[in-house]
ModelCIF file with pLDDT and N, C-alpha, C, O atoms, coordinates in Angstrom:
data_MODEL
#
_entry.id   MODEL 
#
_entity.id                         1 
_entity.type                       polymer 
_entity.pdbx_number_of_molecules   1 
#
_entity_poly.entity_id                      1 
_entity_poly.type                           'polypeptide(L)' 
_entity_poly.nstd_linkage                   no 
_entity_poly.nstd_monomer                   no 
_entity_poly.pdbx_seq_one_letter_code       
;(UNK)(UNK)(UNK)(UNK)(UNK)(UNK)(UNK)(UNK)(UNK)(UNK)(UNK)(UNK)(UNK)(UNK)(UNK)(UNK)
(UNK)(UNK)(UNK)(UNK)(UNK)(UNK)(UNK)(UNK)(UNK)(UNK)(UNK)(UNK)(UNK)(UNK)(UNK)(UNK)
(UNK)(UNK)
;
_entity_poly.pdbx_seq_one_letter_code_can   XXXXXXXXXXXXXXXXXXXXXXXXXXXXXXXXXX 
_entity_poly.pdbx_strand_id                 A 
#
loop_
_entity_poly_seq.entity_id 
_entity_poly_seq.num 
_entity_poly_seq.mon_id 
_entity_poly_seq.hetero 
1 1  UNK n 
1 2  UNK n 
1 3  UNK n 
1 4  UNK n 
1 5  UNK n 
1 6  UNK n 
1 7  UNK n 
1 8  UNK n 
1 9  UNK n 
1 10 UNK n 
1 11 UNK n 
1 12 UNK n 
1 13 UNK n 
1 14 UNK n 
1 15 UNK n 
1 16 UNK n 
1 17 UNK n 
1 18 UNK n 
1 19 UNK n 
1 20 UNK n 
1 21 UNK n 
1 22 UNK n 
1 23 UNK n 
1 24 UNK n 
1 25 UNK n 
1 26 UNK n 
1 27 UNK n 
1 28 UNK n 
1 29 UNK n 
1 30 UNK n 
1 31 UNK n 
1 32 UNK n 
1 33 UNK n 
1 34 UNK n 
#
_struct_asym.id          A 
_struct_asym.entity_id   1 
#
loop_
_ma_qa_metric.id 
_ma_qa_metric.mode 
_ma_qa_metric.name 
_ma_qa_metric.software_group_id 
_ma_qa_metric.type 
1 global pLDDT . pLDDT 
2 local  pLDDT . pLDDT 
#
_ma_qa_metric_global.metric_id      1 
_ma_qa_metric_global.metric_value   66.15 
_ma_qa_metric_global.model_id       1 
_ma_qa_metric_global.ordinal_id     1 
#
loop_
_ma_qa_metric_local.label_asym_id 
_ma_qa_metric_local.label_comp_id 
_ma_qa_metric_local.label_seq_id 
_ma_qa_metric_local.metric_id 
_ma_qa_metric_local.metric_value 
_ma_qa_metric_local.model_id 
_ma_qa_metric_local.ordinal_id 
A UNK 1  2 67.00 1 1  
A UNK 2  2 60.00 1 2  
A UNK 3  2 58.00 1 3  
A UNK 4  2 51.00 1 4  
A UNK 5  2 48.00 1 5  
A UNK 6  2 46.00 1 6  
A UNK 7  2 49.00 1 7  
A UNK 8  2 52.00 1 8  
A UNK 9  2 52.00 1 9  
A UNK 10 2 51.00 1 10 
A UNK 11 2 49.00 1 11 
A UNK 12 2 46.00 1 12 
A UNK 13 2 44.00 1 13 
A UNK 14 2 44.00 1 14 
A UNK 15 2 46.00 1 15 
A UNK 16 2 49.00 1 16 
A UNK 17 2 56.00 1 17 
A UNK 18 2 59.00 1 18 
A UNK 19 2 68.00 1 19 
A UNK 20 2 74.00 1 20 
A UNK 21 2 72.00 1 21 
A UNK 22 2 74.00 1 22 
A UNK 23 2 81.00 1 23 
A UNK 24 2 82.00 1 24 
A UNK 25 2 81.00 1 25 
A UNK 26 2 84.00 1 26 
A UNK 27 2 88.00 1 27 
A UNK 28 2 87.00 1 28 
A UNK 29 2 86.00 1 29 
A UNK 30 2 88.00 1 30 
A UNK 31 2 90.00 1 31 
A UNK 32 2 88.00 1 32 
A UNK 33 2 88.00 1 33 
A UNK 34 2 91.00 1 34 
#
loop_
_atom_site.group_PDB 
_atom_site.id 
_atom_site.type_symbol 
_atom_site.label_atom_id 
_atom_site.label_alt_id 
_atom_site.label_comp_id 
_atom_site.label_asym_id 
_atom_site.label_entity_id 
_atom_site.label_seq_id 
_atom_site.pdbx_PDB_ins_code 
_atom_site.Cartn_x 
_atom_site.Cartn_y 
_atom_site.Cartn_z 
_atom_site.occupancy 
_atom_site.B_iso_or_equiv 
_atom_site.pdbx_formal_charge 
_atom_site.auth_seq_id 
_atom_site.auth_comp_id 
_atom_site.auth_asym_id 
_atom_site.auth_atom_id 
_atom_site.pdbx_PDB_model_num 
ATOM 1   N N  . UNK A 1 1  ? 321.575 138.389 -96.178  1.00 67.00 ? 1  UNK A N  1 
ATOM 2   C CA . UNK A 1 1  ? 320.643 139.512 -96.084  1.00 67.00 ? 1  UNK A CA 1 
ATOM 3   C C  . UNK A 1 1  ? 320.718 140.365 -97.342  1.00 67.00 ? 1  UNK A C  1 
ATOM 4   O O  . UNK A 1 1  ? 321.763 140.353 -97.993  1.00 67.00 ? 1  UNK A O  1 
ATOM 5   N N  . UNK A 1 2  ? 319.595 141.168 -97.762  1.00 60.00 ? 2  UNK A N  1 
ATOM 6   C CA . UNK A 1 2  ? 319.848 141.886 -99.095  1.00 60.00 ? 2  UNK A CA 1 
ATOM 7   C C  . UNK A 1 2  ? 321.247 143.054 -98.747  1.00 60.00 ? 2  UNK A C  1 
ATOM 8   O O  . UNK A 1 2  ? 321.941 143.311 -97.763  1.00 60.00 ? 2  UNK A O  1 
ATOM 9   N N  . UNK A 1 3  ? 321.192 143.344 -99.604  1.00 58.00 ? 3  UNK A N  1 
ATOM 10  C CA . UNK A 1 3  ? 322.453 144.520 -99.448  1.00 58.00 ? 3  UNK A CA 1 
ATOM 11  C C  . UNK A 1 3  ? 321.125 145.819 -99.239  1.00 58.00 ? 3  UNK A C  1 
ATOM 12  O O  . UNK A 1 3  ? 319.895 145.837 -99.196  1.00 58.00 ? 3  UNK A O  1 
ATOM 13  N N  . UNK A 1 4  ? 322.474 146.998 -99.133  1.00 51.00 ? 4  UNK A N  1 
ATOM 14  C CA . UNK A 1 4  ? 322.109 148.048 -98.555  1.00 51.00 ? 4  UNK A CA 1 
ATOM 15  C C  . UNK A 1 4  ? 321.978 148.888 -100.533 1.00 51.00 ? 4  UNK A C  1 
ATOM 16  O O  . UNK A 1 4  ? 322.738 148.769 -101.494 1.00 51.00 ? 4  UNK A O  1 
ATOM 17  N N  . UNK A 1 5  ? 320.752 149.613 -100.374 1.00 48.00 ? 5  UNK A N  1 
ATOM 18  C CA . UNK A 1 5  ? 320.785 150.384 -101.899 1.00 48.00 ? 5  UNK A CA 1 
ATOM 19  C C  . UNK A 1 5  ? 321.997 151.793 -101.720 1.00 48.00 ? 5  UNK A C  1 
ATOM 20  O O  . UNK A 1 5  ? 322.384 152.505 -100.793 1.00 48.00 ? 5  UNK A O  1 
ATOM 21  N N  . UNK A 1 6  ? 322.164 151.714 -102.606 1.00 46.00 ? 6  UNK A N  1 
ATOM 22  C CA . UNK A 1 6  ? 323.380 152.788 -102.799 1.00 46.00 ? 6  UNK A CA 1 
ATOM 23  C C  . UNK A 1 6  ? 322.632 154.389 -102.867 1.00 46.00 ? 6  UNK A C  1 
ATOM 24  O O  . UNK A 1 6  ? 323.120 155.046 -103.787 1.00 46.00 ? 6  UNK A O  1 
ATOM 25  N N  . UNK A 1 7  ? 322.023 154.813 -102.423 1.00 49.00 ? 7  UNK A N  1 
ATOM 26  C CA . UNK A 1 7  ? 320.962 155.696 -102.280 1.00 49.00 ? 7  UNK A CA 1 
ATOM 27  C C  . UNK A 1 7  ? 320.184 155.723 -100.963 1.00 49.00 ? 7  UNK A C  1 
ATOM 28  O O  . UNK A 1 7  ? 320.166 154.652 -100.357 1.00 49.00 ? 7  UNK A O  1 
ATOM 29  N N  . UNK A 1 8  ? 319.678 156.529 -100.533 1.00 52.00 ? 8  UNK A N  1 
ATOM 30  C CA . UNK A 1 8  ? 319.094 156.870 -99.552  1.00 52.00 ? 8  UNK A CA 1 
ATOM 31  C C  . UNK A 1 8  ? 317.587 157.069 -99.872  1.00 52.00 ? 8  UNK A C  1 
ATOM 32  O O  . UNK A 1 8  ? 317.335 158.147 -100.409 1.00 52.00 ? 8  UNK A O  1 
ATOM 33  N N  . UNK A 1 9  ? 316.693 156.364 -99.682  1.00 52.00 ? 9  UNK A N  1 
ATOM 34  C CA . UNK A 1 9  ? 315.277 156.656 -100.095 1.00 52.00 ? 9  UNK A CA 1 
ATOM 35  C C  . UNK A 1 9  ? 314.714 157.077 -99.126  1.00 52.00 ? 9  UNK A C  1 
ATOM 36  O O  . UNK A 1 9  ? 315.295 156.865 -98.062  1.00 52.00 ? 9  UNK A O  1 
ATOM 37  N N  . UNK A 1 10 ? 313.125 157.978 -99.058  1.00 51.00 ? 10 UNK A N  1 
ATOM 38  C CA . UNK A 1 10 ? 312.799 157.416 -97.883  1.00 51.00 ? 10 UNK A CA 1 
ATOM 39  C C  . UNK A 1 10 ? 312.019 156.679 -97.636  1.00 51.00 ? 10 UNK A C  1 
ATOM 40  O O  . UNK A 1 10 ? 311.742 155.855 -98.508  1.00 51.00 ? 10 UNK A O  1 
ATOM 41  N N  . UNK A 1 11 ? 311.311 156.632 -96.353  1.00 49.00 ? 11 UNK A N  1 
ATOM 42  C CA . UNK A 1 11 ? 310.863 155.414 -95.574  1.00 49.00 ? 11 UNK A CA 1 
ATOM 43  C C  . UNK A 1 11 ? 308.947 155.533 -95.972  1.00 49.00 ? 11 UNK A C  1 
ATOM 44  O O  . UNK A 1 11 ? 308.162 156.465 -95.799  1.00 49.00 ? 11 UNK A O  1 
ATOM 45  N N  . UNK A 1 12 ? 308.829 154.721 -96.308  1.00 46.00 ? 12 UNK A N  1 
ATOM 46  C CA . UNK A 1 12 ? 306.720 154.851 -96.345  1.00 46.00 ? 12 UNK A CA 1 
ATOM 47  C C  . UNK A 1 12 ? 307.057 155.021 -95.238  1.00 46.00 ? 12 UNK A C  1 
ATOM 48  O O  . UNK A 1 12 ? 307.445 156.182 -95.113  1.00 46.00 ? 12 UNK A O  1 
ATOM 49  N N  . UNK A 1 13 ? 307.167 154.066 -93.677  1.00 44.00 ? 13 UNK A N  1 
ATOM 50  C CA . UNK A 1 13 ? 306.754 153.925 -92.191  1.00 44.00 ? 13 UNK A CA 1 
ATOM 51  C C  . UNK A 1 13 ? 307.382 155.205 -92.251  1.00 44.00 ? 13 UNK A C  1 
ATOM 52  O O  . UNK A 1 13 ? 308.504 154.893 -91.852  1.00 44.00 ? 13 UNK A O  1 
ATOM 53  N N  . UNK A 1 14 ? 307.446 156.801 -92.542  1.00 44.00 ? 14 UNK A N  1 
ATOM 54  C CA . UNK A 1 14 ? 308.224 157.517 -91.845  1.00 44.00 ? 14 UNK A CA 1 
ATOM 55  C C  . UNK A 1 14 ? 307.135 158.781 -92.907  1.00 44.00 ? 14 UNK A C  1 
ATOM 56  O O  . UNK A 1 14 ? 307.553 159.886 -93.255  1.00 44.00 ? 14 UNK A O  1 
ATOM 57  N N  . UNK A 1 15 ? 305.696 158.212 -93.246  1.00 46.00 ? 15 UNK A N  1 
ATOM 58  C CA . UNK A 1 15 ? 305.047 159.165 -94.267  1.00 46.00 ? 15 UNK A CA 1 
ATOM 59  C C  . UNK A 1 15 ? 304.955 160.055 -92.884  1.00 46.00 ? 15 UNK A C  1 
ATOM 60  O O  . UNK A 1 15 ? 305.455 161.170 -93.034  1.00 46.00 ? 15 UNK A O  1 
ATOM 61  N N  . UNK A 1 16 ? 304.333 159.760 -91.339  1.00 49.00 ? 16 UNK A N  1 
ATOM 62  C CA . UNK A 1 16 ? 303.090 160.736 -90.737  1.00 49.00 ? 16 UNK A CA 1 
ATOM 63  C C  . UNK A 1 16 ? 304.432 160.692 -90.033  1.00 49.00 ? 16 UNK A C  1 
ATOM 64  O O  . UNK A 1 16 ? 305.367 159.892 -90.090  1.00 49.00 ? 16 UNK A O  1 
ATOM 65  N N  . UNK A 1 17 ? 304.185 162.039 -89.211  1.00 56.00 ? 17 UNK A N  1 
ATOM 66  C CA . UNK A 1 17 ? 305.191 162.530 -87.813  1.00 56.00 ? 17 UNK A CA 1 
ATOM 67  C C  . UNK A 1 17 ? 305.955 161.927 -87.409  1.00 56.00 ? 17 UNK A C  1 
ATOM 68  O O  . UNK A 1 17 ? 305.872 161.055 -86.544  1.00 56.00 ? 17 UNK A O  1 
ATOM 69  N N  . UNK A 1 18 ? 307.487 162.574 -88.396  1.00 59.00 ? 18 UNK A N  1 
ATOM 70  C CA . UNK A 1 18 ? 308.498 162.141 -88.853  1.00 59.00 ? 18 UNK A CA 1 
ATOM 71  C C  . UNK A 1 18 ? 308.934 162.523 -87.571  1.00 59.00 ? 18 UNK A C  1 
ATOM 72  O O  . UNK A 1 18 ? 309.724 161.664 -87.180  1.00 59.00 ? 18 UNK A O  1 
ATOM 73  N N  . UNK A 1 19 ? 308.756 163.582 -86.577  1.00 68.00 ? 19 UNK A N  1 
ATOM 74  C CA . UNK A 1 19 ? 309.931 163.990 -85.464  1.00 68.00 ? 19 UNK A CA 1 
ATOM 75  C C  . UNK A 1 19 ? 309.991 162.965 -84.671  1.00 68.00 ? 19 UNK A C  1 
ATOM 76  O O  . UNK A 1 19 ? 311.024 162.524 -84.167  1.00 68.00 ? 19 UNK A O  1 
ATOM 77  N N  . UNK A 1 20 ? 308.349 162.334 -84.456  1.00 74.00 ? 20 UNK A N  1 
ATOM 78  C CA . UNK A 1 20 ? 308.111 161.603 -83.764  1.00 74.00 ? 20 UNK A CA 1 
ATOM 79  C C  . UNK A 1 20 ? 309.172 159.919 -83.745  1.00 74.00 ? 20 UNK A C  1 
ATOM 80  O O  . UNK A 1 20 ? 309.966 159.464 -82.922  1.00 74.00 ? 20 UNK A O  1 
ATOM 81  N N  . UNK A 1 21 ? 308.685 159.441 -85.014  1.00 72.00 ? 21 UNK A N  1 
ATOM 82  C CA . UNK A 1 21 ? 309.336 158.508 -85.415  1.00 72.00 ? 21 UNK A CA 1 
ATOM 83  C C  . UNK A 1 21 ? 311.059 158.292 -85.282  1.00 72.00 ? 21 UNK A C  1 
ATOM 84  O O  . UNK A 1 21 ? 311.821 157.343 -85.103  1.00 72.00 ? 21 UNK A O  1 
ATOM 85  N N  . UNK A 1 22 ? 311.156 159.575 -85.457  1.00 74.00 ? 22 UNK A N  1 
ATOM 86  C CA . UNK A 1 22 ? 312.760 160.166 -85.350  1.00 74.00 ? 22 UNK A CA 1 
ATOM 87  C C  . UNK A 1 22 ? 313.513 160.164 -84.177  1.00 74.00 ? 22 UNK A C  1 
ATOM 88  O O  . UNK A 1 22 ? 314.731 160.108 -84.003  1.00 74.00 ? 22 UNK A O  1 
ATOM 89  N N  . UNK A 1 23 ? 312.129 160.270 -83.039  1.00 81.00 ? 23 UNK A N  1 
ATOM 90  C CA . UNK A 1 23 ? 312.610 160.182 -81.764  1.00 81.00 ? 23 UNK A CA 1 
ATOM 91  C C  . UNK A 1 23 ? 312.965 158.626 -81.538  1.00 81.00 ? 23 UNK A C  1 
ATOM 92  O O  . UNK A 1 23 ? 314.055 158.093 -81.330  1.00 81.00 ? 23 UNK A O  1 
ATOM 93  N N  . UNK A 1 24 ? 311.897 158.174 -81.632  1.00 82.00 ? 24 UNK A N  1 
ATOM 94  C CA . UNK A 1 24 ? 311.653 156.281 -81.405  1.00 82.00 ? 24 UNK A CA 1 
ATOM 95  C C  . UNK A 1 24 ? 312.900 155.490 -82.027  1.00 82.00 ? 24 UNK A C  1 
ATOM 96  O O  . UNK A 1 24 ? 313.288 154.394 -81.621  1.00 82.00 ? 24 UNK A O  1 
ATOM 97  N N  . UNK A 1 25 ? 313.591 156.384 -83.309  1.00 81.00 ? 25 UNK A N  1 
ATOM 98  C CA . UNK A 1 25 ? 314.471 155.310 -84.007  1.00 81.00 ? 25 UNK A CA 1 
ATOM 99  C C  . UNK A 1 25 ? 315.942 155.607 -83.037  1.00 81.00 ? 25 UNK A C  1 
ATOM 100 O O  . UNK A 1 25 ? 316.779 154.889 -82.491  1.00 81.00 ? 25 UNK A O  1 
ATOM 101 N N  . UNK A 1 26 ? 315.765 156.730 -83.146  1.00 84.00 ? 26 UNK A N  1 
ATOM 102 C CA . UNK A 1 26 ? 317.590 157.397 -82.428  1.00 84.00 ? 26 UNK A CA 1 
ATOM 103 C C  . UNK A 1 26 ? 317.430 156.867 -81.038  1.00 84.00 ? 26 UNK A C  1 
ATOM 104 O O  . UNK A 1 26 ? 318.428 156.684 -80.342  1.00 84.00 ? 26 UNK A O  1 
ATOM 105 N N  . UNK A 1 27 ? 316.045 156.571 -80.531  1.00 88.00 ? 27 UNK A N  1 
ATOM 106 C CA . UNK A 1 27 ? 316.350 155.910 -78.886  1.00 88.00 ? 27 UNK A CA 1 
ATOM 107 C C  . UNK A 1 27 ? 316.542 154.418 -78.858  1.00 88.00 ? 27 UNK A C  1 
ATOM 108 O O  . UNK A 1 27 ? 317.021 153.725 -77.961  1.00 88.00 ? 27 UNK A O  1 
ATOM 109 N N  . UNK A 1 28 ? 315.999 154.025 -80.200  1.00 87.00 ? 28 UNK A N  1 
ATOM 110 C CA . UNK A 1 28 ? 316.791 152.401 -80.427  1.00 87.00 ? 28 UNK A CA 1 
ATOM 111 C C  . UNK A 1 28 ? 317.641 152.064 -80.656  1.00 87.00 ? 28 UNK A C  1 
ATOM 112 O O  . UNK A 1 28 ? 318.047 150.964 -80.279  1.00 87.00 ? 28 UNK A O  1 
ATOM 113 N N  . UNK A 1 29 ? 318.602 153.249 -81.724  1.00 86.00 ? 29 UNK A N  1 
ATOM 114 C CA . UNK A 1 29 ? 320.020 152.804 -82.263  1.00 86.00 ? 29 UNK A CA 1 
ATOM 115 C C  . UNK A 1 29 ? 320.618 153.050 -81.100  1.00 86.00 ? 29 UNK A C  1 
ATOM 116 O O  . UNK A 1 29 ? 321.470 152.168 -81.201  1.00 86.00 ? 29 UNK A O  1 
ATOM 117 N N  . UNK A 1 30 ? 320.922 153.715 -79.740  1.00 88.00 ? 30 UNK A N  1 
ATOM 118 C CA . UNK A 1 30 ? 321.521 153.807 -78.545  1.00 88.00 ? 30 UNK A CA 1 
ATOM 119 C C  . UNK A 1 30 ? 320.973 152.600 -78.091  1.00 88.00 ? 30 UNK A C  1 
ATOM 120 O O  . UNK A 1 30 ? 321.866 151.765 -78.237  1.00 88.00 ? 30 UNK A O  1 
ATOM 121 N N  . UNK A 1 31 ? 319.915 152.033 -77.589  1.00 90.00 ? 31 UNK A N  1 
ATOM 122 C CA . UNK A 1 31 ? 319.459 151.030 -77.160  1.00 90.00 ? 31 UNK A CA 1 
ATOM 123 C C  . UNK A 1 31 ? 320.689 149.527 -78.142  1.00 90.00 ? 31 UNK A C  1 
ATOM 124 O O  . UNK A 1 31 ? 321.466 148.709 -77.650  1.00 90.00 ? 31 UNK A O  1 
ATOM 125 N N  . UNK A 1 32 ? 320.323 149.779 -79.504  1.00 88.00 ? 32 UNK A N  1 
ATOM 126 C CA . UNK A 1 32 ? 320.829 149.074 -80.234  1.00 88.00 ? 32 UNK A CA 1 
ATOM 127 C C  . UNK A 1 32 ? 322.171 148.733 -79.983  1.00 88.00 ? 32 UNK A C  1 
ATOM 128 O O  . UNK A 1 32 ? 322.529 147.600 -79.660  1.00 88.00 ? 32 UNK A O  1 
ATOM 129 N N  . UNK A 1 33 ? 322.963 149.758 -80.135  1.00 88.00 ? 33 UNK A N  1 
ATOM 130 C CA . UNK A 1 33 ? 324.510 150.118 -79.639  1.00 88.00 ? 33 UNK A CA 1 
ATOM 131 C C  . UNK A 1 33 ? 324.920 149.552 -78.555  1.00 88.00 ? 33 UNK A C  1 
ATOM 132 O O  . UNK A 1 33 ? 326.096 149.196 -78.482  1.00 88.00 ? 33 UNK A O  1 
ATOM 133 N N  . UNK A 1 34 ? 324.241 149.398 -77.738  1.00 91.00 ? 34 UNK A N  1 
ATOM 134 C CA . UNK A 1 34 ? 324.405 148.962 -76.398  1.00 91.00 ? 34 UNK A CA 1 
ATOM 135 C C  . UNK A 1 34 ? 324.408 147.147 -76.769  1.00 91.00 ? 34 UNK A C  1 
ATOM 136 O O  . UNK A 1 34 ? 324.533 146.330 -75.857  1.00 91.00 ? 34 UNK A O  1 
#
């Protein structure tokens, strides 16, 4: 898999309603975690 960039960019998919998106990702990484 590529590596991870040493920097934090951000996301195009995260241009429009970031809270939103923000919600959807943090309820996957728990989902994920699991």
């Amino acid at each position: 898999l590529p590596k991870a960039l040493p920097v934090d960019l951000p996301d195009p998919e995260r241009r429009q309603d970031f809270s939103t998106r923000k919600r959807v990702e943090d309820s996957w990484t728990d989902l994920r975690a699991e």
